[in-house]
N, C-alpha and C. Protein backbone atom coordinates (compact mmCIF):
# COMPACT_ATOMS: atom_id res chain seq x y z
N UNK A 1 0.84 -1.19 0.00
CA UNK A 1 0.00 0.00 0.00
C UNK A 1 0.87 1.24 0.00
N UNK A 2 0.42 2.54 -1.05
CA UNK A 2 1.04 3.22 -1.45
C UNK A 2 0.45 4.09 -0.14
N UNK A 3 0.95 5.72 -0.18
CA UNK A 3 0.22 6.74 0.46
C UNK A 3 0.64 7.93 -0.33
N UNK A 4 -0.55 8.78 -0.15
CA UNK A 4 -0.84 10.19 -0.97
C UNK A 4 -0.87 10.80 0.17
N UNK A 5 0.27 11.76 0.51
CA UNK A 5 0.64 13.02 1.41
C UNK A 5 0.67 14.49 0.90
N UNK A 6 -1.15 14.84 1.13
CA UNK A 6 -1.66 16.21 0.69
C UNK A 6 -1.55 17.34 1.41
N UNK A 7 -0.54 18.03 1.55
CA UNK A 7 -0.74 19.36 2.38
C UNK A 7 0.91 18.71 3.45
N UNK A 8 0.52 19.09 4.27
CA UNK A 8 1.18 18.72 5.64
C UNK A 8 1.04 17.91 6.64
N UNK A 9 -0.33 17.10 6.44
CA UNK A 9 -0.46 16.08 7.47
C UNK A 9 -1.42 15.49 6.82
N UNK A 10 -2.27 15.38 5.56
CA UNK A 10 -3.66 14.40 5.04
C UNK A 10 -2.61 13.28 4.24
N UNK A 11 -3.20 12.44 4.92
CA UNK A 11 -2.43 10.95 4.12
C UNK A 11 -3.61 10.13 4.13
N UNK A 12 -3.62 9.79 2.58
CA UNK A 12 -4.64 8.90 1.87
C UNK A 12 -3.61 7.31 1.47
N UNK A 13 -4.15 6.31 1.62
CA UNK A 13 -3.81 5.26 1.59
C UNK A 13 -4.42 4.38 0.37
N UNK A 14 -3.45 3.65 -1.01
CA UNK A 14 -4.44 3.65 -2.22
C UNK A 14 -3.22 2.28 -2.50
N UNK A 15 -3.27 1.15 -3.16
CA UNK A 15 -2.42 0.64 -3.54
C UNK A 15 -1.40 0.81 -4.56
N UNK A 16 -0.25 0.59 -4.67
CA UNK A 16 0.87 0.81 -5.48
C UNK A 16 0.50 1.50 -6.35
N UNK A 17 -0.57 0.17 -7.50
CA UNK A 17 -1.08 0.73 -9.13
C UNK A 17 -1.63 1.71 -9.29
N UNK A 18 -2.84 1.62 -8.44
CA UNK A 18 -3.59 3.03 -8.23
C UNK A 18 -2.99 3.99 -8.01
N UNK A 19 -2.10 3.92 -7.40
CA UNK A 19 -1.13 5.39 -6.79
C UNK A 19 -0.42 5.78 -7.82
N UNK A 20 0.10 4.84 -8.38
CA UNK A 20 1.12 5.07 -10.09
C UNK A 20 -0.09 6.02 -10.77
N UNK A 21 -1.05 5.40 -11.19
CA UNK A 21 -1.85 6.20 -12.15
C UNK A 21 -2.47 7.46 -11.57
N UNK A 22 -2.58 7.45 -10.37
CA UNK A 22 -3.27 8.61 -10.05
C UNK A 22 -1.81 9.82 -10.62
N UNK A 23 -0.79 9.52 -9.81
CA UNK A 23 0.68 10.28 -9.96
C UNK A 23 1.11 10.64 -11.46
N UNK A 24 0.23 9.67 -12.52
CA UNK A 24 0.44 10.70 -13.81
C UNK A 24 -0.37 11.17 -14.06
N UNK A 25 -1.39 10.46 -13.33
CA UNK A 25 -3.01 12.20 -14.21
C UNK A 25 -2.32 12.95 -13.65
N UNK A 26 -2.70 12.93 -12.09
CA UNK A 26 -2.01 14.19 -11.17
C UNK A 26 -0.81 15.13 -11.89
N UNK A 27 -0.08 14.91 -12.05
CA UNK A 27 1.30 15.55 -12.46
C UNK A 27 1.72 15.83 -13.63
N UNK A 28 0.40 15.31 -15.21
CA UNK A 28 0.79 16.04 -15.91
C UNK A 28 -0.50 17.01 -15.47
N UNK A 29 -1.39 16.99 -14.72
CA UNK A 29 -2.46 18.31 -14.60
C UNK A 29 -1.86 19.66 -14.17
N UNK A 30 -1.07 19.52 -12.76
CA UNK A 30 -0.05 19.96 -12.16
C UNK A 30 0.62 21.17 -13.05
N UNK A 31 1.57 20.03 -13.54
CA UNK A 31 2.61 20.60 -13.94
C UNK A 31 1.71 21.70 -15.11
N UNK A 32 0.59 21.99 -15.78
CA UNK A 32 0.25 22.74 -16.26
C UNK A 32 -0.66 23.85 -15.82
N UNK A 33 -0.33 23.85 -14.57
CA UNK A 33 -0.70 24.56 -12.83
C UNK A 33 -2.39 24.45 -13.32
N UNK A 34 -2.90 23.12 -13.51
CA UNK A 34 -4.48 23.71 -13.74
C UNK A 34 -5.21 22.66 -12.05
N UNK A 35 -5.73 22.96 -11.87
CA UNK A 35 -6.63 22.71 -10.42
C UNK A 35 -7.58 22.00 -10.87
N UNK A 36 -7.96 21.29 -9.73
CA UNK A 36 -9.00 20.31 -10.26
C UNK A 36 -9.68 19.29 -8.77
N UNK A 37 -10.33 19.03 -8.84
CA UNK A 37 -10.85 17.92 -7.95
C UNK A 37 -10.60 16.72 -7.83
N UNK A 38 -10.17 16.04 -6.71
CA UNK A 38 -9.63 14.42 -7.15
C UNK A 38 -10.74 13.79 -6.15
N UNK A 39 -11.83 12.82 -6.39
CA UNK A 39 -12.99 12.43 -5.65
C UNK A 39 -12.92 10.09 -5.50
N UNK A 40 -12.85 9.74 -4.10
CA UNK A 40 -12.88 8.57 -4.33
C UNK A 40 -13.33 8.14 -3.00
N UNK A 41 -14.07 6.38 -3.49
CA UNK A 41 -14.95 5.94 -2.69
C UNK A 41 -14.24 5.05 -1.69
N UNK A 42 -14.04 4.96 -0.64
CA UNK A 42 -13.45 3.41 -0.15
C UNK A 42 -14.06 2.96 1.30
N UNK A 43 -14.12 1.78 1.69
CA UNK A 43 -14.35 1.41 2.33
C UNK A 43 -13.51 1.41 4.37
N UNK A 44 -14.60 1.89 4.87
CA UNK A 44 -14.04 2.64 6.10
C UNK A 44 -14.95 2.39 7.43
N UNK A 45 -14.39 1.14 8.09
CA UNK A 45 -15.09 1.15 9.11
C UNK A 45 -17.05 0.17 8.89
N UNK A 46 -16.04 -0.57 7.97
CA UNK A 46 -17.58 -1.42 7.08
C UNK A 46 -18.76 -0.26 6.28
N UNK A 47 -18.45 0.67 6.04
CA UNK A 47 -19.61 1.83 5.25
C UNK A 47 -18.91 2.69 4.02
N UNK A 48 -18.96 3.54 2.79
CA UNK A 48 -18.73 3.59 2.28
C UNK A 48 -18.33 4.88 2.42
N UNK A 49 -17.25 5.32 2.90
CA UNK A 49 -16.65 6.65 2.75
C UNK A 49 -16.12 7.63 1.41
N UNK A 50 -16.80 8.68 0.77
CA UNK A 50 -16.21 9.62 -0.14
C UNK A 50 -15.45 10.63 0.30
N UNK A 51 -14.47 10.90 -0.53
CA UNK A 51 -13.94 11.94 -0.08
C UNK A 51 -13.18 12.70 -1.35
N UNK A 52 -12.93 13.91 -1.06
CA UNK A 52 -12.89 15.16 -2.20
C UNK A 52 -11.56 15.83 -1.62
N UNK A 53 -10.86 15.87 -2.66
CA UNK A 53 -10.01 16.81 -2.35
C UNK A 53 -9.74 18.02 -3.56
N UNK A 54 -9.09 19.23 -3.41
CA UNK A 54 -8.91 20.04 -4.28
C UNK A 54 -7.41 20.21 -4.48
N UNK A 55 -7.13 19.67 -5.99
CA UNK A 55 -5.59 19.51 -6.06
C UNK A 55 -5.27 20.62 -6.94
N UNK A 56 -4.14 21.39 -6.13
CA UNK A 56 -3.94 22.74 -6.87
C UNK A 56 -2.19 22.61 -6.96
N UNK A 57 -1.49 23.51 -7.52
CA UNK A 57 -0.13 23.37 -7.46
C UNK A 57 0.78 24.02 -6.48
N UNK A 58 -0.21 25.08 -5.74
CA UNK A 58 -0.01 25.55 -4.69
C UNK A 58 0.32 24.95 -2.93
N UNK A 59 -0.30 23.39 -3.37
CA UNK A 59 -0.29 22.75 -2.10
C UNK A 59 0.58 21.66 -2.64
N UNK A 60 1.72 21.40 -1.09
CA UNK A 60 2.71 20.04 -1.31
C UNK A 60 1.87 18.71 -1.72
N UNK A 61 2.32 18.10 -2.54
CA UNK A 61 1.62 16.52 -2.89
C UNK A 61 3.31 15.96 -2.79
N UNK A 62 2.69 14.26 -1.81
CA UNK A 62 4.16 13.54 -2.07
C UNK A 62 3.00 11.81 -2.61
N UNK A 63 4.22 11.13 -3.47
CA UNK A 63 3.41 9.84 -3.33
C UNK A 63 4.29 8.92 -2.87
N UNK A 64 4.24 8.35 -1.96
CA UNK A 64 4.85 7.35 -1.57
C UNK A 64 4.31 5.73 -1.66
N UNK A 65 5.71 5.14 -2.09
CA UNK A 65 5.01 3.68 -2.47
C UNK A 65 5.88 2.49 -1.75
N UNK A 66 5.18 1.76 -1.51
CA UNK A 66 5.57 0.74 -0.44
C UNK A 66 6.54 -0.13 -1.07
N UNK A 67 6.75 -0.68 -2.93
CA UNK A 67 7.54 -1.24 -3.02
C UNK A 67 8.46 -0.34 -3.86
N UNK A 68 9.94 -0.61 -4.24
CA UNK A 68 10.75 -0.23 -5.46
C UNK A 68 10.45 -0.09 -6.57
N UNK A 69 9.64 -0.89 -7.00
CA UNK A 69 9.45 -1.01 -8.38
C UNK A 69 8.12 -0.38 -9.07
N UNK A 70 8.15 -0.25 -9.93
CA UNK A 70 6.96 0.72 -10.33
C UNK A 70 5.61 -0.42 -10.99
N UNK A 71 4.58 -0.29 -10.73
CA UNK A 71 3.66 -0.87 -11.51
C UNK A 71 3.52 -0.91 -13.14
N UNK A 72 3.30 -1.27 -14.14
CA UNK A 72 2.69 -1.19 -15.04
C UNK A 72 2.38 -0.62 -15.57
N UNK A 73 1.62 0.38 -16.33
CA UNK A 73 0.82 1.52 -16.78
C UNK A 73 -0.37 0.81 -17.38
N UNK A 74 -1.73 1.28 -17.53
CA UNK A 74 -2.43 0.39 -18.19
C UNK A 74 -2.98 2.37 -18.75
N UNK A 75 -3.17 2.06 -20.59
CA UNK A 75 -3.13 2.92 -21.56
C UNK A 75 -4.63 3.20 -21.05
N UNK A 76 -5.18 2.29 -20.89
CA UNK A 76 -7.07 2.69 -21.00
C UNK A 76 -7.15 3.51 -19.70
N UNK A 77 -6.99 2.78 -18.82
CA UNK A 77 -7.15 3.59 -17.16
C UNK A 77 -6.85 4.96 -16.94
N UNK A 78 -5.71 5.14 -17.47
CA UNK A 78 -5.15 6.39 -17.97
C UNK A 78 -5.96 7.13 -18.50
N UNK A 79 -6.60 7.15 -19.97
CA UNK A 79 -7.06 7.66 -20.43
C UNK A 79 -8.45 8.04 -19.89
N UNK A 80 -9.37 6.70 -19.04
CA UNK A 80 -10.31 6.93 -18.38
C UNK A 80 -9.90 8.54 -17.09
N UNK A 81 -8.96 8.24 -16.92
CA UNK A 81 -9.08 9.30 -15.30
C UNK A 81 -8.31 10.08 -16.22
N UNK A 82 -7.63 10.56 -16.88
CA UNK A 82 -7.62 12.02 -17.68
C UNK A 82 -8.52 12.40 -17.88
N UNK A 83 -9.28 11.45 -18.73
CA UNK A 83 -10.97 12.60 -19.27
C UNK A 83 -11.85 13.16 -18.07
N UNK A 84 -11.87 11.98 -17.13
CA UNK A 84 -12.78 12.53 -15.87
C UNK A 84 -12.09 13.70 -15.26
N UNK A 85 -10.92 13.71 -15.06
CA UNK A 85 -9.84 14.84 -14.54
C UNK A 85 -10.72 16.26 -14.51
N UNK A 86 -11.01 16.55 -16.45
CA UNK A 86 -11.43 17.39 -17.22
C UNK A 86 -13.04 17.67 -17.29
N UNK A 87 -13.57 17.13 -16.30
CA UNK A 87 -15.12 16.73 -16.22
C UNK A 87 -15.42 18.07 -15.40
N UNK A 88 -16.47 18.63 -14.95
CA UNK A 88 -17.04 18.99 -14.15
C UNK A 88 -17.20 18.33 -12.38
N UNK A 89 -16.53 17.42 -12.24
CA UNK A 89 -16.89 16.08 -11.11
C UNK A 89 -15.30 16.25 -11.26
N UNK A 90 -14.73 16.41 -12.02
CA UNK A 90 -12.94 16.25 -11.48
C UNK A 90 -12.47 15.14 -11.58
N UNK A 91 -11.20 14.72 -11.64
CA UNK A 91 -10.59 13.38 -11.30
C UNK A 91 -11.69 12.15 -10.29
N UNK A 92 -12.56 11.45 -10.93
CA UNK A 92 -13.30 10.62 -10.31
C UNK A 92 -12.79 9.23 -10.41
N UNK A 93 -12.20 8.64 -8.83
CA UNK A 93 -11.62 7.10 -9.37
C UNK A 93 -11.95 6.01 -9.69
N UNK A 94 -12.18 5.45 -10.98
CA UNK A 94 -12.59 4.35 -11.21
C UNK A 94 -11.71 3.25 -10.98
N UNK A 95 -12.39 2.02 -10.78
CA UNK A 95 -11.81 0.86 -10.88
C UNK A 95 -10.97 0.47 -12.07
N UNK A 96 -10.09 0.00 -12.31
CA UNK A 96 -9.67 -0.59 -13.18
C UNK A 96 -10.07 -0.85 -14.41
N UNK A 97 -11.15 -2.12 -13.89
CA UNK A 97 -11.58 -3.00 -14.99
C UNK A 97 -12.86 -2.49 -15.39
N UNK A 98 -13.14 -1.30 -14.97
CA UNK A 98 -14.27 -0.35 -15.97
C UNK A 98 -13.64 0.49 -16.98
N UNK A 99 -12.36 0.63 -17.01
CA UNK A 99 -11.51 1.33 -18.17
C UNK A 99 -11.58 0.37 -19.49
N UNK A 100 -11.27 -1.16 -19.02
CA UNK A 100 -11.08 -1.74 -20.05
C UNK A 100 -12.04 -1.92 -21.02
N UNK A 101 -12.00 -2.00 -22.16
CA UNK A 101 -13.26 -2.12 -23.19
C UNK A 101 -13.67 -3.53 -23.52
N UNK A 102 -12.86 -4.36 -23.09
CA UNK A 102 -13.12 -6.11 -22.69
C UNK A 102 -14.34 -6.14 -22.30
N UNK A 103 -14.78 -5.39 -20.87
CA UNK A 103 -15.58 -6.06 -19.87
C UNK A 103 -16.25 -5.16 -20.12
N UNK A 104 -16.79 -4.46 -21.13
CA UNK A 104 -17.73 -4.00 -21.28
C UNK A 104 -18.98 -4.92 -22.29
């Protein structure tokens, strides 16, 4: 398990892959100082916790990842959470295997 360290003390907890992909929407959005919303569902205490954050370039982001090695990239997933990035709703996290056009 990776962690997303927002600000000075908010640490979000997301696994490796997820954390890889979030770290390139994130950072090419960033790096083109544009702001945006990053919104995701997880499970907390057996009930379904959302939570919102507002990612600007103004505030520290670190990602930290539990192993050395980097995950994978998967082209679709990517492309899924760029477009949402650009939505009105912001960076919204989908699962994986709703990117793919297989399992549709």
């Amino acid at each position: 398990m990776g962690t997303l360290i927002y600000g000075r003390h908010q640490e979000y907890r997301f696994d490796d892959r997820t954390l890889e992909h979030l770290r390139v929407v994130i950072v090419a959005r960033v790096r083109r100082n544009e702001s945006f919303f990053l919104t995701w569902t997880a499970e907390a205490q057996q009930r379904a916790v959302t939570t919102t954050l507002w990612i600007s370039a103004g505030v520290p982001i670190v990602f930290h990842f539990s192993a050395p090695e980097r995950p994978p990239l998967s082209r679709a997933w990517l492309q899924r959470l760029t477009q949402s990035s650009y939505s009105s709703r912001g960076l919204v996290l989908t699962p994986e295997h709703e990117a793919d056009p297989r399992s549709r």
